[in-house]
PDB file of N, CA and C in Angstrom:
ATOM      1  N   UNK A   1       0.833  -1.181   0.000  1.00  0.00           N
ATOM      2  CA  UNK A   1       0.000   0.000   0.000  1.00  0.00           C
ATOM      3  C   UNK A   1       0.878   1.245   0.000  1.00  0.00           C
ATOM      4  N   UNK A   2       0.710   2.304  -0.989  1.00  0.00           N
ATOM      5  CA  UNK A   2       1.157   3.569  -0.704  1.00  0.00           C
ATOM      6  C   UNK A   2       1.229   4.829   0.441  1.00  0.00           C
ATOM      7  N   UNK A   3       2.153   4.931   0.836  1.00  0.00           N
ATOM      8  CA  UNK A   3       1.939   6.251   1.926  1.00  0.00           C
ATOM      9  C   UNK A   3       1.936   7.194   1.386  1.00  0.00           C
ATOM     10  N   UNK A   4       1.431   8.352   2.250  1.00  0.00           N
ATOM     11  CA  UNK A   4       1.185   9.640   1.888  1.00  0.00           C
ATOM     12  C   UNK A   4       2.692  10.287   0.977  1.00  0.00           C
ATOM     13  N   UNK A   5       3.905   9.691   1.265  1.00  0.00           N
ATOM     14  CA  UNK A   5       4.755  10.497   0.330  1.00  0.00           C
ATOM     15  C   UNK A   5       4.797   9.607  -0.810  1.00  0.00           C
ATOM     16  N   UNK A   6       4.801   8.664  -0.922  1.00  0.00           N
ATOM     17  CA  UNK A   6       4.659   7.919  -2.496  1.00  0.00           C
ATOM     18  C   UNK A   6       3.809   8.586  -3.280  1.00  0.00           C
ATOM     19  N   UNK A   7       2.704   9.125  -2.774  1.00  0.00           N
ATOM     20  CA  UNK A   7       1.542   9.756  -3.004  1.00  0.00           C
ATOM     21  C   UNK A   7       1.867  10.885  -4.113  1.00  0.00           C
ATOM     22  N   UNK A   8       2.822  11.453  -3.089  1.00  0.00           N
ATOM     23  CA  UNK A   8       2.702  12.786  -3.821  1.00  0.00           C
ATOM     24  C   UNK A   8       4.578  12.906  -4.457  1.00  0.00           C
ATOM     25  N   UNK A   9       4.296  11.892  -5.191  1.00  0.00           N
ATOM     26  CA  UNK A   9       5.769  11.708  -6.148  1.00  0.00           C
ATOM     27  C   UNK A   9       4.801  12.863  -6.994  1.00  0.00           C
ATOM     28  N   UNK A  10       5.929  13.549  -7.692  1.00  0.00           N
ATOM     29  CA  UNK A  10       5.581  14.618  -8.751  1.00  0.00           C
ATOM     30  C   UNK A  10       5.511  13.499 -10.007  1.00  0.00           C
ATOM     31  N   UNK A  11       4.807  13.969 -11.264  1.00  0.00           N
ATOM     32  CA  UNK A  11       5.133  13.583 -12.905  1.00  0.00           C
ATOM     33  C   UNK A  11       6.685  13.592 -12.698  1.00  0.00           C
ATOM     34  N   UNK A  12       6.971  12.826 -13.983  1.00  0.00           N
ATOM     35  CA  UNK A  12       8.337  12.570 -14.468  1.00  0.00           C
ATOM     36  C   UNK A  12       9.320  12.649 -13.085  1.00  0.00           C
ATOM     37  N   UNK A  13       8.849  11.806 -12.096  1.00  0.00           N
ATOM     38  CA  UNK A  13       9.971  11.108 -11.395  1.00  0.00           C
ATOM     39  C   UNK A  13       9.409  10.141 -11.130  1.00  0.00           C
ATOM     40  N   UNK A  14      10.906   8.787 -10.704  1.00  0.00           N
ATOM     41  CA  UNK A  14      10.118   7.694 -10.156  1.00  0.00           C
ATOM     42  C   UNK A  14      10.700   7.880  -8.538  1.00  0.00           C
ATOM     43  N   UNK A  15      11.632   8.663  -8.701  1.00  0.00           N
ATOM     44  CA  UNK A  15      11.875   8.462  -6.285  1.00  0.00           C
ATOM     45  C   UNK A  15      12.524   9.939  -6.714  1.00  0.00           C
ATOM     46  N   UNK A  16      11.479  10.756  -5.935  1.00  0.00           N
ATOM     47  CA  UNK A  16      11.838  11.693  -5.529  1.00  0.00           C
ATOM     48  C   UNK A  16      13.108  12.578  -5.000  1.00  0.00           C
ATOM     49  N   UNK A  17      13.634  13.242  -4.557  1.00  0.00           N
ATOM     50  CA  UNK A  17      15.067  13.889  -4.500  1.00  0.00           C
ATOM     51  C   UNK A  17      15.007  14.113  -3.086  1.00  0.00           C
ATOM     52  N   UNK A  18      14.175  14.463  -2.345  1.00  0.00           N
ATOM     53  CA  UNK A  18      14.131  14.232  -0.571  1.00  0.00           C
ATOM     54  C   UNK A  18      13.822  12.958  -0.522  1.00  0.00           C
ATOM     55  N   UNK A  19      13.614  11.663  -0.857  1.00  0.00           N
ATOM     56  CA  UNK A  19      13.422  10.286  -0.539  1.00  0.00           C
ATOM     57  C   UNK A  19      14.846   9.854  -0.986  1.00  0.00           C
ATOM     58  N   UNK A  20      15.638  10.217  -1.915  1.00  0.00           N
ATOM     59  CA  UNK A  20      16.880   9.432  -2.392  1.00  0.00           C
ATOM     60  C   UNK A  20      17.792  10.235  -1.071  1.00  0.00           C
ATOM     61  N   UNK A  21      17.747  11.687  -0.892  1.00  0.00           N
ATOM     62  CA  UNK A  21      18.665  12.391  -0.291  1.00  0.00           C
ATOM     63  C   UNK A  21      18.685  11.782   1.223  1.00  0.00           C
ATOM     64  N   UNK A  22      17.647  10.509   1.575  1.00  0.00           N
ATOM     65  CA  UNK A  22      17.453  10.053   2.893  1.00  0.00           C
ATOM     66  C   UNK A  22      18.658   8.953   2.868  1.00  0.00           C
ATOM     67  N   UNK A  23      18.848   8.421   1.915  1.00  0.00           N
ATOM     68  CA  UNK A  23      19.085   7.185   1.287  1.00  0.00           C
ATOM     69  C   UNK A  23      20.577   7.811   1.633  1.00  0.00           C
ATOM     70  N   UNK A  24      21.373   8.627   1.108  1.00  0.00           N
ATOM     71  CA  UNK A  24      22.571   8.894   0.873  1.00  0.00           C
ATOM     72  C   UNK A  24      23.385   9.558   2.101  1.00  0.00           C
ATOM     73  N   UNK A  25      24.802   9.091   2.040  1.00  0.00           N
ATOM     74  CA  UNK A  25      25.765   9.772   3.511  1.00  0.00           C
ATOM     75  C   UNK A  25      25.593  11.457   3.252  1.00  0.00           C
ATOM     76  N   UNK A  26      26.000  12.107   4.057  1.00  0.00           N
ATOM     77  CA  UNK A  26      25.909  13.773   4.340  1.00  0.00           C
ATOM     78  C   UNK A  26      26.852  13.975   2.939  1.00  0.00           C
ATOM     79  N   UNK A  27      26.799  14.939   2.449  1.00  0.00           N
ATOM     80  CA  UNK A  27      27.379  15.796   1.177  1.00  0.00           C
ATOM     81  C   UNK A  27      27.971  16.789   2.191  1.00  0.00           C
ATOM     82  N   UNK A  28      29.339  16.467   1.246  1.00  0.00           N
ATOM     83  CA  UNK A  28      30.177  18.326   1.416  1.00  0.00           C
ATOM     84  C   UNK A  28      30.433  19.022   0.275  1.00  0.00           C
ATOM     85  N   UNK A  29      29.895  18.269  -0.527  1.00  0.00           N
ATOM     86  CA  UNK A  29      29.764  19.788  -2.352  1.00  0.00           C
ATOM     87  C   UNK A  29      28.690  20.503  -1.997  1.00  0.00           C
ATOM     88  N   UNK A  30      28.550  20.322  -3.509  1.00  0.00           N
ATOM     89  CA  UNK A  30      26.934  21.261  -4.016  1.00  0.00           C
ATOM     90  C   UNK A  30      25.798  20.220  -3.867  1.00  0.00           C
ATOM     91  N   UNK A  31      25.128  20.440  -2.930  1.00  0.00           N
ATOM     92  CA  UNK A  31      24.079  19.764  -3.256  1.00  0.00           C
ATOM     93  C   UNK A  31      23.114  19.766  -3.769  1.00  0.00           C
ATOM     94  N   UNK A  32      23.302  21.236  -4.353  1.00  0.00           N
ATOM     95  CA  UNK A  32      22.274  21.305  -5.740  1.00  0.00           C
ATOM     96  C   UNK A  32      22.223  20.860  -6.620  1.00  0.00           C
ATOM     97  N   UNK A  33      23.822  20.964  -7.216  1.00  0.00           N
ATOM     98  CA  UNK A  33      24.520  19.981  -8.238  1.00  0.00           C
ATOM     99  C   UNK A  33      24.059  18.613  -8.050  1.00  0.00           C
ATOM    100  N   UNK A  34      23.744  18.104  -7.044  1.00  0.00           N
ATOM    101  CA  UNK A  34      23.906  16.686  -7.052  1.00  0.00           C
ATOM    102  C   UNK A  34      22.301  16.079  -7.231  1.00  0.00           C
ATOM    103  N   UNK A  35      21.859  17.314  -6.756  1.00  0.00           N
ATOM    104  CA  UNK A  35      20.247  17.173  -7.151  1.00  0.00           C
ATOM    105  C   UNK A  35      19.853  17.275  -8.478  1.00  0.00           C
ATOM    106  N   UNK A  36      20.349  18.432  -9.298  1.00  0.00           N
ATOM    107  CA  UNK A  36      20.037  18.448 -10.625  1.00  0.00           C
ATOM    108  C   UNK A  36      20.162  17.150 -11.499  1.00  0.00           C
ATOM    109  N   UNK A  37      21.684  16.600 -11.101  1.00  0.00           N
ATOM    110  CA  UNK A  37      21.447  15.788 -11.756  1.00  0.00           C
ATOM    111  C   UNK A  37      21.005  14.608 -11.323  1.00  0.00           C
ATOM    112  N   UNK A  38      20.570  14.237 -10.355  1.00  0.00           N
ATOM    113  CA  UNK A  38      20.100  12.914  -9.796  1.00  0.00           C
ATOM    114  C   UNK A  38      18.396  13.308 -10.795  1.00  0.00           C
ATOM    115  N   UNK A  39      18.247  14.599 -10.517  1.00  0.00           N
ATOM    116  CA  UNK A  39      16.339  14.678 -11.220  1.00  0.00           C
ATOM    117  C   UNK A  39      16.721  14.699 -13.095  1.00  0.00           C
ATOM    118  N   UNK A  40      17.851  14.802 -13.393  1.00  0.00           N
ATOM    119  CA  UNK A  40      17.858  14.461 -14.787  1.00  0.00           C
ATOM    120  C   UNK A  40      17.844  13.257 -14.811  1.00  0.00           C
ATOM    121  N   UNK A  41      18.758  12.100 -14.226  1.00  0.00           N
ATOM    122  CA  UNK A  41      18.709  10.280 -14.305  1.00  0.00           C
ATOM    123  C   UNK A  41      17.813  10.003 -14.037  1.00  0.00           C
ATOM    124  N   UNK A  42      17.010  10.839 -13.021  1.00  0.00           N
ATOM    125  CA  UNK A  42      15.788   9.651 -12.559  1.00  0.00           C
ATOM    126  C   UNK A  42      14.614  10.097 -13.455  1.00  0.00           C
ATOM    127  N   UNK A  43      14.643  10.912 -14.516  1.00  0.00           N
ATOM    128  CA  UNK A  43      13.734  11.131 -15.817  1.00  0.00           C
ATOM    129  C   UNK A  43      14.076  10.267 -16.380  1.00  0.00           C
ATOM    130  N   UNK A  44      14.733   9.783 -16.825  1.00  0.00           N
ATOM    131  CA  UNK A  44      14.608   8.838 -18.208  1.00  0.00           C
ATOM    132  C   UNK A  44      14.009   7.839 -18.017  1.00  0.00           C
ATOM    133  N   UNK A  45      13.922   7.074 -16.678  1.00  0.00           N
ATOM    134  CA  UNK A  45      13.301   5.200 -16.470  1.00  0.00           C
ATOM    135  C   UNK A  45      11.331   5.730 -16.897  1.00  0.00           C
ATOM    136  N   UNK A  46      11.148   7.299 -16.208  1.00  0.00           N
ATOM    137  CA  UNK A  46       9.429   7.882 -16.320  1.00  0.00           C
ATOM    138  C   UNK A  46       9.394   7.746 -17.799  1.00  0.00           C
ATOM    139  N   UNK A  47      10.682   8.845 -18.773  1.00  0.00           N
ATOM    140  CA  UNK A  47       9.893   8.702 -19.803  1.00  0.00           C
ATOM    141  C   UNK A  47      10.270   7.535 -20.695  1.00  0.00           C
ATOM    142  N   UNK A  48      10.927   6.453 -20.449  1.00  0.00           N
ATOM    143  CA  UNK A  48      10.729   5.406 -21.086  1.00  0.00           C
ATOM    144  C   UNK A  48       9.834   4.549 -20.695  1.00  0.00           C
ATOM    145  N   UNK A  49       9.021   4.493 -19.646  1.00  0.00           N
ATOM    146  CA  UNK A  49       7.968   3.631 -19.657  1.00  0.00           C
ATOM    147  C   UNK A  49       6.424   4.550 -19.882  1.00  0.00           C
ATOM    148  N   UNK A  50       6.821   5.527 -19.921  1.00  0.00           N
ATOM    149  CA  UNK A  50       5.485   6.190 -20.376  1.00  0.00           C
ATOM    150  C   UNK A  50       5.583   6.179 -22.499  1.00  0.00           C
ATOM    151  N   UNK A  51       6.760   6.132 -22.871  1.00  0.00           N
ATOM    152  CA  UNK A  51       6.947   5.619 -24.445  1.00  0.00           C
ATOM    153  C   UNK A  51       6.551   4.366 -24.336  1.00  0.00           C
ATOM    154  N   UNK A  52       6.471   3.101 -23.514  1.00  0.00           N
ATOM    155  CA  UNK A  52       6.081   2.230 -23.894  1.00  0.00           C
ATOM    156  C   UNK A  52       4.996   2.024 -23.257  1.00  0.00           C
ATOM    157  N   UNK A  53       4.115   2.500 -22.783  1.00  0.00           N
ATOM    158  CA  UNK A  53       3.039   2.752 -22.801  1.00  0.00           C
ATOM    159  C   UNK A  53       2.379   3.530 -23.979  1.00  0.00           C
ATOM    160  N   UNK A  54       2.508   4.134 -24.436  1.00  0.00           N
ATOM    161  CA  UNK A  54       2.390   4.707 -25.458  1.00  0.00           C
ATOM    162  C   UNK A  54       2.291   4.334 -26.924  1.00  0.00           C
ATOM    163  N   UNK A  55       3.751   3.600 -26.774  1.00  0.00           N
ATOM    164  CA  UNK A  55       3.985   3.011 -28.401  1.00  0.00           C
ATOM    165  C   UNK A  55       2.922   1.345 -28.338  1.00  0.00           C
ATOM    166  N   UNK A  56       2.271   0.805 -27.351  1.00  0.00           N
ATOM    167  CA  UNK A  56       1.789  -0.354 -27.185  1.00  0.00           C
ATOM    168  C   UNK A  56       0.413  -0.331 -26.993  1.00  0.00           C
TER     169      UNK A  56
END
């Protein structure tokens, strides 16, 4: 069953960037940097299964 934060995953992600950032040891960079691109990788698995949904 889903909880209230699964819930409210945004479009075009599949794990959110405060649910992965739980997941990971403390950062001493940018952690913006590390966000940007963690929300660019974790786009592609959304829009490839929404293409195959699509193309099928």
């Amino acid at each position: 069953m889903k909880t209230e934060q699964d819930k409210a995953t945004a479009p075009g992600a599949c794990v959110p960037w405060d649910k992965k950032k739980q997941e990971l040891p403390a950062m001493t960079g940018d952690e913006q940097l590390v966000k940007k691109v963690w929300e660019e990788v974790d786009s592609l698995p959304y829009t490839f299964i929404w293409q195959m949904v699509v193309s099928f």
